[in-house]
C-alpha atoms as a PDB file:
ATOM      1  CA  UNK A   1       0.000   0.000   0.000  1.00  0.00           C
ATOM      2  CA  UNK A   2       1.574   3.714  -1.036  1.00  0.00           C
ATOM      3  CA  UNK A   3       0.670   5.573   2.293  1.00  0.00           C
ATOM      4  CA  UNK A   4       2.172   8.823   1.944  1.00  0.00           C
ATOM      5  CA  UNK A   5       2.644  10.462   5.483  1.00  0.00           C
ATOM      6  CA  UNK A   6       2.056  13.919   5.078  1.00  0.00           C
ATOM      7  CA  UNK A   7       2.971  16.665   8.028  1.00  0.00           C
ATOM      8  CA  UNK A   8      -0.220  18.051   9.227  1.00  0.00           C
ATOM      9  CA  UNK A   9       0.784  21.489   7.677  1.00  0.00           C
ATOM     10  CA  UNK A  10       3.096  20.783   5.152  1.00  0.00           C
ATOM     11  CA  UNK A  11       3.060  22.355   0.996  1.00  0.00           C
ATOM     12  CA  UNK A  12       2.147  18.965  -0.748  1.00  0.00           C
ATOM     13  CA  UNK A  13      -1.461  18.624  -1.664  1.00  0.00           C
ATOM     14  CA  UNK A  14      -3.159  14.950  -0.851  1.00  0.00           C
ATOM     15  CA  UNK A  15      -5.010  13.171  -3.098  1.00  0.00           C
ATOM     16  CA  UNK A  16      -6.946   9.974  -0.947  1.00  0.00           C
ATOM     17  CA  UNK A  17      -7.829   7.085  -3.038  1.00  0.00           C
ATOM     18  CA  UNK A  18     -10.384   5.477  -1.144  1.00  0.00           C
ATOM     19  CA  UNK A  19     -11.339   1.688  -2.792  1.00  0.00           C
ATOM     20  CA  UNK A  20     -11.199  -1.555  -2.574  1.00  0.00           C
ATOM     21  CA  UNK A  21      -8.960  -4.183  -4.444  1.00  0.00           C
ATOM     22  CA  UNK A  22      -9.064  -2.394  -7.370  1.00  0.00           C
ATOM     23  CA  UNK A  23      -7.541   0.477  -6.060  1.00  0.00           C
ATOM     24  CA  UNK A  24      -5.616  -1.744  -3.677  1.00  0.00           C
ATOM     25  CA  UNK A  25      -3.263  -3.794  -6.330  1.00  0.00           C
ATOM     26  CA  UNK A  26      -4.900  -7.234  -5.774  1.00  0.00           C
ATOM     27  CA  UNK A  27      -3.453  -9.900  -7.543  1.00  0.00           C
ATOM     28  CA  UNK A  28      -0.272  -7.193  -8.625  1.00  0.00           C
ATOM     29  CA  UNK A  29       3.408  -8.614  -7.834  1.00  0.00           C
ATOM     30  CA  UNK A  30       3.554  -5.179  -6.010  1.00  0.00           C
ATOM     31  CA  UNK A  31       0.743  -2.830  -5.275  1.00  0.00           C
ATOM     32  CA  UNK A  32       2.792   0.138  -6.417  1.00  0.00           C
ATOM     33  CA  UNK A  33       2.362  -1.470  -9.966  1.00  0.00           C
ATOM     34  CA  UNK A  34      -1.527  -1.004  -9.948  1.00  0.00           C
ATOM     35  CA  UNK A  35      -3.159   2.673 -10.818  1.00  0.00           C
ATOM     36  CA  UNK A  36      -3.167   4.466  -7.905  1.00  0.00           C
ATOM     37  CA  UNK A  37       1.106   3.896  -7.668  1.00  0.00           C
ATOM     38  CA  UNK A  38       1.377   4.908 -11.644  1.00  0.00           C
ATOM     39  CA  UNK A  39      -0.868   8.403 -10.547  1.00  0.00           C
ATOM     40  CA  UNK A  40       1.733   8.403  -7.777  1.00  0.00           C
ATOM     41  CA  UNK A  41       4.963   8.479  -9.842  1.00  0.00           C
ATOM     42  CA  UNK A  42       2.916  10.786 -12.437  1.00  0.00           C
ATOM     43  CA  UNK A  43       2.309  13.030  -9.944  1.00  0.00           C
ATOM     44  CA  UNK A  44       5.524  12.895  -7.927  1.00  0.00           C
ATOM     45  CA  UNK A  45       7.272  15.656  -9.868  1.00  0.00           C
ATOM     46  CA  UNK A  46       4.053  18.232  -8.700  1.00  0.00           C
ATOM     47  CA  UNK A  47       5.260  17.730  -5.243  1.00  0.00           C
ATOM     48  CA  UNK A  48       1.702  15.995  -5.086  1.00  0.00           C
ATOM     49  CA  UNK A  49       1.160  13.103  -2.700  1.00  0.00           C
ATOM     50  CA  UNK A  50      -1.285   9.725  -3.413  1.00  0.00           C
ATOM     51  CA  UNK A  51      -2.348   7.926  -0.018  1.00  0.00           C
ATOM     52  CA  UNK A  52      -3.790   4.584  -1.270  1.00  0.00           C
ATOM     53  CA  UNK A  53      -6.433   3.905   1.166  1.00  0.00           C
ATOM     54  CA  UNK A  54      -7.809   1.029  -0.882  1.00  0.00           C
ATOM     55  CA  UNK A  55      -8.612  -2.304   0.390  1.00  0.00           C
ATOM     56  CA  UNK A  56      -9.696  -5.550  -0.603  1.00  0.00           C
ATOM     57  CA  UNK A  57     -13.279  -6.694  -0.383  1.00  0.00           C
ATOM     58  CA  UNK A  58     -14.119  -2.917   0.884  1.00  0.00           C
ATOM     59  CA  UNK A  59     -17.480  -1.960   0.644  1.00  0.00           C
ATOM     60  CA  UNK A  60     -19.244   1.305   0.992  1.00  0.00           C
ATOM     61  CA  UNK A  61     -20.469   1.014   4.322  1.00  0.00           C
ATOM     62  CA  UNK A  62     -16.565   0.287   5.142  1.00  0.00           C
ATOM     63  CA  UNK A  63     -15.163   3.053   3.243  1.00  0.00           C
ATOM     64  CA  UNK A  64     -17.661   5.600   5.023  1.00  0.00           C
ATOM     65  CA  UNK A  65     -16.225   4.159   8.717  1.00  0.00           C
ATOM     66  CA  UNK A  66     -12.813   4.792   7.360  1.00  0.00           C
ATOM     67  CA  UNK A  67     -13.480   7.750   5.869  1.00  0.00           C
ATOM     68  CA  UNK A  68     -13.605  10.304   8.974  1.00  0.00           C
ATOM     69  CA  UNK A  69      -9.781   9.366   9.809  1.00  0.00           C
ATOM     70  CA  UNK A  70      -8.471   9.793   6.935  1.00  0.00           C
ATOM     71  CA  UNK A  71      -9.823  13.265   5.954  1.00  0.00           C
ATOM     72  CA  UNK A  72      -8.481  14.303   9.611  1.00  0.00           C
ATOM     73  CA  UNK A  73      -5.006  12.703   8.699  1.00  0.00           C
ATOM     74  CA  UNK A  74      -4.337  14.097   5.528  1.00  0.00           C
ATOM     75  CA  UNK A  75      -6.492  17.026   4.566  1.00  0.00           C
ATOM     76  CA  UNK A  76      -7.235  15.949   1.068  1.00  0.00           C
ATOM     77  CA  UNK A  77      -7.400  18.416  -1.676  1.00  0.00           C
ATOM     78  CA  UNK A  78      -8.963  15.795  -4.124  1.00  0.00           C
ATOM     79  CA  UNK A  79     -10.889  12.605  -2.988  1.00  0.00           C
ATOM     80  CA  UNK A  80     -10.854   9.392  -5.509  1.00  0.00           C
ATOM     81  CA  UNK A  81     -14.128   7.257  -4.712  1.00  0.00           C
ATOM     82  CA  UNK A  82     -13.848   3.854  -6.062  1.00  0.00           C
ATOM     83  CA  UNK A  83     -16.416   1.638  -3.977  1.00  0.00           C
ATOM     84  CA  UNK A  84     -19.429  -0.261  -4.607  1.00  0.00           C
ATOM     85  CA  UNK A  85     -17.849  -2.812  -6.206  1.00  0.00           C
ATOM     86  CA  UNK A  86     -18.124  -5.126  -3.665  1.00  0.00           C
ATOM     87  CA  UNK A  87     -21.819  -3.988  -2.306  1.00  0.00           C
ATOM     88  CA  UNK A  88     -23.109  -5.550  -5.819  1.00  0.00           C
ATOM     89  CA  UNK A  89     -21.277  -8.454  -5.678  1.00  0.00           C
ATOM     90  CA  UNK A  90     -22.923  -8.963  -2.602  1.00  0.00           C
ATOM     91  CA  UNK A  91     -26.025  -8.363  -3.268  1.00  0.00           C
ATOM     92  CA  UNK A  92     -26.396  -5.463  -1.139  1.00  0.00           C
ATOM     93  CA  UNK A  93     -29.305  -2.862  -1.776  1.00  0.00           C
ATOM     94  CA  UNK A  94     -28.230  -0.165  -4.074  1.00  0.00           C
ATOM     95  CA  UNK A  95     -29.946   2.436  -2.057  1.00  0.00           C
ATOM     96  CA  UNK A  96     -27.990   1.517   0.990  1.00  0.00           C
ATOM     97  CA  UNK A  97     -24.655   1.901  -1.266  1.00  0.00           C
ATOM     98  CA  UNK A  98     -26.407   5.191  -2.746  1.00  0.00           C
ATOM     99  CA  UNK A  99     -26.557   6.684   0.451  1.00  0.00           C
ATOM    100  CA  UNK A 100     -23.176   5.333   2.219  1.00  0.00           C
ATOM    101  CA  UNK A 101     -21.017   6.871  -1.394  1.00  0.00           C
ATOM    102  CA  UNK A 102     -23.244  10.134  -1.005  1.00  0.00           C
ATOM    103  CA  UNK A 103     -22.218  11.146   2.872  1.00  0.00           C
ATOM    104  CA  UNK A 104     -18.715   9.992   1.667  1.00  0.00           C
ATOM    105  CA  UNK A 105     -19.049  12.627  -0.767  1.00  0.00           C
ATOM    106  CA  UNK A 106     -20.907  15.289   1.206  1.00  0.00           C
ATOM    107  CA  UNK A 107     -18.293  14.517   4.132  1.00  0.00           C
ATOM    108  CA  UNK A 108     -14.795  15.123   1.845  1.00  0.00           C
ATOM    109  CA  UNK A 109     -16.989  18.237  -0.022  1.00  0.00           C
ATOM    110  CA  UNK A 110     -17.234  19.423   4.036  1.00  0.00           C
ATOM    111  CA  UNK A 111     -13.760  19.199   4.112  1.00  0.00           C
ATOM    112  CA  UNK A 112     -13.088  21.651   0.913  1.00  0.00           C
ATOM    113  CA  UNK A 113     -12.162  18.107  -1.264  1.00  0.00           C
ATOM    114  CA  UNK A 114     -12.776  17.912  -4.488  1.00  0.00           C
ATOM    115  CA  UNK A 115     -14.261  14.368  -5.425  1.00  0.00           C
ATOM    116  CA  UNK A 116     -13.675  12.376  -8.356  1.00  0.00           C
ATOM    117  CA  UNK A 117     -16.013   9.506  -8.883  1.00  0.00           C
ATOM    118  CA  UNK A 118     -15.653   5.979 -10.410  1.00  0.00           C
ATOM    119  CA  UNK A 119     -18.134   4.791 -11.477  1.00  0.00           C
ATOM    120  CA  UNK A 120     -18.641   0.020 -11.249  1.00  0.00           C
ATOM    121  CA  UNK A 121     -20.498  -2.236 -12.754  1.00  0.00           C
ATOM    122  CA  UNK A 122     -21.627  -5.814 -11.831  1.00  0.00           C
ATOM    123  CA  UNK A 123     -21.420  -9.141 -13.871  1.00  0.00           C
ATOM    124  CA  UNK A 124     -24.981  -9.367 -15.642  1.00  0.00           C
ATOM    125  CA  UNK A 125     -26.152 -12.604 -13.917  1.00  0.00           C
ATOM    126  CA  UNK A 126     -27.432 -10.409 -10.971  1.00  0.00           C
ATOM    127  CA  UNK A 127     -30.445  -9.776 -13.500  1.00  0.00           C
ATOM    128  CA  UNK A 128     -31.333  -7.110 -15.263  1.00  0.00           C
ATOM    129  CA  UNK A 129     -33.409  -4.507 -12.545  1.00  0.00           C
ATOM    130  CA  UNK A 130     -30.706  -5.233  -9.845  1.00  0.00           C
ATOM    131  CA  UNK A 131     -28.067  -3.917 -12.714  1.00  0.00           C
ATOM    132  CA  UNK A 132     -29.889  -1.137 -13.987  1.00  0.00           C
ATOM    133  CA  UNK A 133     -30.340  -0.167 -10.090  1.00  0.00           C
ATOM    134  CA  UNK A 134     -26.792  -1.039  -9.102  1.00  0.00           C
ATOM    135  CA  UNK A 135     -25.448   1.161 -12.157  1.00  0.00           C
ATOM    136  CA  UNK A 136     -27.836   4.190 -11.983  1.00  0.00           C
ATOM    137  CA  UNK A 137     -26.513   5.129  -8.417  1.00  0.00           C
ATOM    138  CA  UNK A 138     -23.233   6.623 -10.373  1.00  0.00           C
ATOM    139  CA  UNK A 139     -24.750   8.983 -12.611  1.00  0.00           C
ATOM    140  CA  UNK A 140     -27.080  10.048 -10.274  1.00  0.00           C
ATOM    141  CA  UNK A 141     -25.107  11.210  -7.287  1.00  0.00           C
ATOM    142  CA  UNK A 142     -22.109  12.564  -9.611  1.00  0.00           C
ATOM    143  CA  UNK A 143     -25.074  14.985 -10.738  1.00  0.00           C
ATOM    144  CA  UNK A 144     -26.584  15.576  -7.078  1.00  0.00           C
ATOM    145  CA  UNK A 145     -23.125  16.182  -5.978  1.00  0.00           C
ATOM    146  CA  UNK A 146     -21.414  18.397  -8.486  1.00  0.00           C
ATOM    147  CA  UNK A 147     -18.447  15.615  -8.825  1.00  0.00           C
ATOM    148  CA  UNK A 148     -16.330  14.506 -11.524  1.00  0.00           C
ATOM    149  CA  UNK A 149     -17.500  10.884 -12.915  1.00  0.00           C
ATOM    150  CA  UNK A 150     -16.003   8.196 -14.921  1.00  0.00           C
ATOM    151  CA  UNK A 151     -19.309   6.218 -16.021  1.00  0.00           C
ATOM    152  CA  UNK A 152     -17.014   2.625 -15.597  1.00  0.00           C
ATOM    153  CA  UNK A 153     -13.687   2.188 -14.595  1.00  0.00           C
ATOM    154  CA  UNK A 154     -13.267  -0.940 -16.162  1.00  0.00           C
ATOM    155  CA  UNK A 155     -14.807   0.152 -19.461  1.00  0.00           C
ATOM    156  CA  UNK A 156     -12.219  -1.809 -22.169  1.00  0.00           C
ATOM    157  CA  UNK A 157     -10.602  -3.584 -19.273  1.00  0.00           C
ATOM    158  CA  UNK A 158     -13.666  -5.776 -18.079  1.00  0.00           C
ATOM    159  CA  UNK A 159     -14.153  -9.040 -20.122  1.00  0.00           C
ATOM    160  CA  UNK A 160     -11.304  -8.297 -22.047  1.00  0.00           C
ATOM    161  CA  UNK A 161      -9.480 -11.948 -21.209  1.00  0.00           C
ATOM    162  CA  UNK A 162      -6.282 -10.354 -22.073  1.00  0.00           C
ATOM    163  CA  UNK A 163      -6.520  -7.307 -19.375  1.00  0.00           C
ATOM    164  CA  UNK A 164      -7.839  -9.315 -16.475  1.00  0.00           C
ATOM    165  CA  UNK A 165      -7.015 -11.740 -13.929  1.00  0.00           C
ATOM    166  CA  UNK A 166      -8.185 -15.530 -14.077  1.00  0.00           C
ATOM    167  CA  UNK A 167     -10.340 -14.607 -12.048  1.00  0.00           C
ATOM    168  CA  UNK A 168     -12.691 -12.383 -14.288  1.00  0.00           C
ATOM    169  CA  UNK A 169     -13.021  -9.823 -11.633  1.00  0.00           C
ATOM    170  CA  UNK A 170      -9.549  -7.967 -11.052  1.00  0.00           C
ATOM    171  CA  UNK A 171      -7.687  -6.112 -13.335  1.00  0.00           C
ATOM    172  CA  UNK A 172      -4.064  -7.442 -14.559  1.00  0.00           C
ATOM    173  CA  UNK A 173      -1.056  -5.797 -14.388  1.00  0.00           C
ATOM    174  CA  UNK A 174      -1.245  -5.178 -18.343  1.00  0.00           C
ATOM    175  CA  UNK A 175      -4.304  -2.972 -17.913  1.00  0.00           C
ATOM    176  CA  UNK A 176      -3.020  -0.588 -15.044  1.00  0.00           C
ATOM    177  CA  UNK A 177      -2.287   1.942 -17.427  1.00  0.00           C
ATOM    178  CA  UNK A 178      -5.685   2.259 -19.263  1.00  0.00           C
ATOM    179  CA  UNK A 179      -7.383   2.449 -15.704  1.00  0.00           C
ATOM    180  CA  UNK A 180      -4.824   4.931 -14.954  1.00  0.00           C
ATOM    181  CA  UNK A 181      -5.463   7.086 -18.302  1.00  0.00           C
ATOM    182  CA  UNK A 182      -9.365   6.409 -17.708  1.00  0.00           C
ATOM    183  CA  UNK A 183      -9.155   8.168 -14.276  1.00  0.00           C
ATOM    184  CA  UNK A 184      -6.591  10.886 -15.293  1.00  0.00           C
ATOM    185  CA  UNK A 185      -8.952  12.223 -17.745  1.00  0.00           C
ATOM    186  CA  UNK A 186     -11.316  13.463 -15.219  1.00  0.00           C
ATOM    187  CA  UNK A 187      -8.521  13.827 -12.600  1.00  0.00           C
ATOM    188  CA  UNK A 188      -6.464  16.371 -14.795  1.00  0.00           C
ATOM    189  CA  UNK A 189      -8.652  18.864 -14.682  1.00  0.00           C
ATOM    190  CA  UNK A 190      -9.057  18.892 -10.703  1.00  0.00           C
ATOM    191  CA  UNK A 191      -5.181  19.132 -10.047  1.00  0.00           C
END
């Protein structure tokens, strides 16, 4: 995990990636070889720091307990929300995870962050009204809130055999850099 420890008042500016295994590197050699450590060494010559404060098998409701600490510890100028992931895989309502990634974003917005939003989707055998449910939550809080949005993090990546783990659900090393290019798009202009 890239944890940057930044003095309480010092000049570099935080950006807090808050995810799950995505985020986190799962499956990578090395975590710093996933996303959020390629934004790191992209933004290194800024003086800007990344704190990765993605973990596995996160979900919303697990982000949102961590989330109080960490805007405390490192005064983020720019929030990174990737969660939800896991609340669909789970089967968890979608207006539960609606409401736990909206305080999240209303809580960093309290704190003068600027939040950039990535958008999931689920595998389609969760049916069809669970999907559409699941996915509208995205596009509908990046408008309530005012936030940046990528529509799907994974768009390109996920099903592509070639970009993924065995597993069908993590990201390889090989696609790192298209999730990184998908979230510096929206990130660029923020920075």
């Amino acid at each position: 995990m890239i944890l940057a420890l930044l003095p309480a008042w010092g000049a570099a500016r935080a950006i807090v990636v808050l995810g799950d295994s995505i985020s986190a590197g799962y499956g990578l050699e090395n975590p710093d070889q996933g996303w959020v450590g390629l934004l790191q060494a992209r933004l290194r010559d800024r003086g800007d720091e990344v704190v990765n404060a993605g973990i596995s098998g996160d979900t919303t409701a697990g982000g949102l307990a961590r989330l109080d600490a960490l805007l405390e510890r490192y005064r983020p100028a720019i929030l990174i929300l990737e969660l939800g992931a896991n609340d669909g895989l789970r089967g968890l309502p979608p207006a539960r995870m609606g409401a736990n990634l909206g305080e999240i974003i209303h809580r960093a917005q309290a704190h003068q962050a600027k939040v950039l939003l990535l958008g999931m989707r689920i595998p389609p055998n969760y049916g069809k009204r669970y999907n559409e449910m699941f996915e509208a939550v995205f596009p509908e809080l990046a408008q309530r809130y005012g936030v940046a949005y990528v529509p799907f993090l994974l768009e390109g990546v996920g099903g592509n055999d070639g970009l993924m783990q065995p597993d069908g659900l993590h990201p390889n090393l090989a696609a790192q850099p298209v999730l990184l290019e998908r979230v510096w798009a929206r990130l660029e202009p923020l920075l």
